[in-house]
C-alpha atoms as a PDB file:
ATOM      1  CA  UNK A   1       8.425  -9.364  20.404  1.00  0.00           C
ATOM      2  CA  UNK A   2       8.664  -6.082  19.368  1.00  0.00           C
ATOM      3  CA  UNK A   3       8.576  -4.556  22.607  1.00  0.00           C
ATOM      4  CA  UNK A   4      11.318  -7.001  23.808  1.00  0.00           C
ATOM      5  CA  UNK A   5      13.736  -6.136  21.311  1.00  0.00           C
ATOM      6  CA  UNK A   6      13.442  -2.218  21.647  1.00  0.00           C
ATOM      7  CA  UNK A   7      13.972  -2.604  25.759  1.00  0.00           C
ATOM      8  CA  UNK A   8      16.757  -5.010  25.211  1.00  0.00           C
ATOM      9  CA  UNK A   9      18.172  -2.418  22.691  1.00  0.00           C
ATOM     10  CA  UNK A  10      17.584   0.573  25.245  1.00  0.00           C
ATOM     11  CA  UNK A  11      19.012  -1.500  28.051  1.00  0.00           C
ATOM     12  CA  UNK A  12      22.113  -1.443  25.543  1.00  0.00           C
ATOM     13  CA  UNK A  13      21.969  -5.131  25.394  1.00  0.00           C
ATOM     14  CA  UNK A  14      22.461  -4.444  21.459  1.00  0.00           C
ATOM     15  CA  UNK A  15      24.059  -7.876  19.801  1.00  0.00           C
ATOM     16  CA  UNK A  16      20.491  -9.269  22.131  1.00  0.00           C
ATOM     17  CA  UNK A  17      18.248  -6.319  20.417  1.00  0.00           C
ATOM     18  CA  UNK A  18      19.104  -6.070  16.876  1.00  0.00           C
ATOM     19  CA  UNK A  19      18.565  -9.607  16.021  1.00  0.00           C
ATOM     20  CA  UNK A  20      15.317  -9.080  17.557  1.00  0.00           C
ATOM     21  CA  UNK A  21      14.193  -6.620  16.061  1.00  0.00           C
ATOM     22  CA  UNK A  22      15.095  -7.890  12.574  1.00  0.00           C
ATOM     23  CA  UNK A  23      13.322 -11.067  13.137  1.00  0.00           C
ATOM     24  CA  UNK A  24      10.378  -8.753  14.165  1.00  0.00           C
ATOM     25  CA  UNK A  25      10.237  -7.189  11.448  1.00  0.00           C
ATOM     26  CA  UNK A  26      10.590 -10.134   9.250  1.00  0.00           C
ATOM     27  CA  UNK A  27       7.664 -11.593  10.764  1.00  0.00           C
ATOM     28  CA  UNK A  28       5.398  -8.552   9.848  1.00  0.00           C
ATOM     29  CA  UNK A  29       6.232  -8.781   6.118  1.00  0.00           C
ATOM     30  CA  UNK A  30       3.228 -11.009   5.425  1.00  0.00           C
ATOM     31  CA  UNK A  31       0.705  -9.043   8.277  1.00  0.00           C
ATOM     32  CA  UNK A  32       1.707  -5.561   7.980  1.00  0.00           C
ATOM     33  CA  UNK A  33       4.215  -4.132   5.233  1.00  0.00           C
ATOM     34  CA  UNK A  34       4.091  -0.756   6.507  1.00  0.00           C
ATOM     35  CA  UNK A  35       4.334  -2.082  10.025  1.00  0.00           C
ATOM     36  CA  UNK A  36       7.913  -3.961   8.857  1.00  0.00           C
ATOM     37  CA  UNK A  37       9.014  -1.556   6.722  1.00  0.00           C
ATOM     38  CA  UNK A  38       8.974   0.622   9.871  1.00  0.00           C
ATOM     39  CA  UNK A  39      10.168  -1.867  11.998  1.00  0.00           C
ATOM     40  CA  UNK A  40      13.250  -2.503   9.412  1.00  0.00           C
ATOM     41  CA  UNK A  41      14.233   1.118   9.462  1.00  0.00           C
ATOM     42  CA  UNK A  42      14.029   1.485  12.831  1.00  0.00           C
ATOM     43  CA  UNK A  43      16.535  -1.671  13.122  1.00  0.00           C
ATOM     44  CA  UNK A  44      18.430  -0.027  10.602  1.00  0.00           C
ATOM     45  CA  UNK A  45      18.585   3.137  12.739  1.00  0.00           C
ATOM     46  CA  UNK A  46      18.872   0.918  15.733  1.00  0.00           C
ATOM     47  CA  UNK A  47      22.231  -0.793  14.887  1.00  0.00           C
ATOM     48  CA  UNK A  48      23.549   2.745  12.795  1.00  0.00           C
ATOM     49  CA  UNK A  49      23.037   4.430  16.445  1.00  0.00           C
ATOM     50  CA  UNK A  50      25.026   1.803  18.057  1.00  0.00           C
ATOM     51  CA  UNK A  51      27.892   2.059  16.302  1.00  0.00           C
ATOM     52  CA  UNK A  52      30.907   0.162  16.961  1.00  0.00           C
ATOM     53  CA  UNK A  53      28.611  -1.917  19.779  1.00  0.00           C
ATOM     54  CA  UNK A  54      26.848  -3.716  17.002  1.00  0.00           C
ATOM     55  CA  UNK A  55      28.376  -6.007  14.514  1.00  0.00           C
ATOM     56  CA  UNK A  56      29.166  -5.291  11.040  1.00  0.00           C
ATOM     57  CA  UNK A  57      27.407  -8.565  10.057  1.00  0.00           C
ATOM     58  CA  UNK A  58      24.094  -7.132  11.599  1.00  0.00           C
ATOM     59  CA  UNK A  59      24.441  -3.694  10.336  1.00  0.00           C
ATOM     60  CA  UNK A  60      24.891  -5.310   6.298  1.00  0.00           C
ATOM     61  CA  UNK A  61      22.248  -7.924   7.065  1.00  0.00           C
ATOM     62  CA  UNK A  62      19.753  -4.840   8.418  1.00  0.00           C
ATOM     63  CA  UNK A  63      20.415  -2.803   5.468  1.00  0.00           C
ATOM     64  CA  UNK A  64      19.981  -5.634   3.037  1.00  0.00           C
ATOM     65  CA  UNK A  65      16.437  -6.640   4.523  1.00  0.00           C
ATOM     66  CA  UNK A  66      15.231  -2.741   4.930  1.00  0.00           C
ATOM     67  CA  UNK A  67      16.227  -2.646   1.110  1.00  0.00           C
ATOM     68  CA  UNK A  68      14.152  -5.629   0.131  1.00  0.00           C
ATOM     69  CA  UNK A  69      10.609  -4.317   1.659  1.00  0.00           C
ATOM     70  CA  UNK A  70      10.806  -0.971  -0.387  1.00  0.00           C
END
């Protein structure tokens, strides 16, 4: 999954990829904290690097679950 998302996002299929990659990183919460944390900042840097491509709703809702695994 995590693979997936971080080829859709470099294919610049971003509204596909971030999603993706936040549900990733949700799902390695419980297996791997350090793993999601990771993975939720690299969302985080995923959908700030996109810019105006991704939607404010996915930026907010990546900040909000990078915040919670700190």
């Amino acid at each position: 999954d995590l693979v997936e998302a971080r080829i859709s996002f470099a294919s610049s299929r971003v509204d596909e990829a971030l999603p993706r990659l936040l549900a990733t990183a949700r799902h390695l919460v419980p297996l791997d904290v350090d793993l999601a944390r990771e993975t939720f900042l690299d969302t985080l840097s995923a959908a700030m690097f996109a810019g105006r491509l991704a939607s404010e709703a996915h930026v907010r809702e990546v900040a909000a679950a990078a915040r919670g695994t700190t």
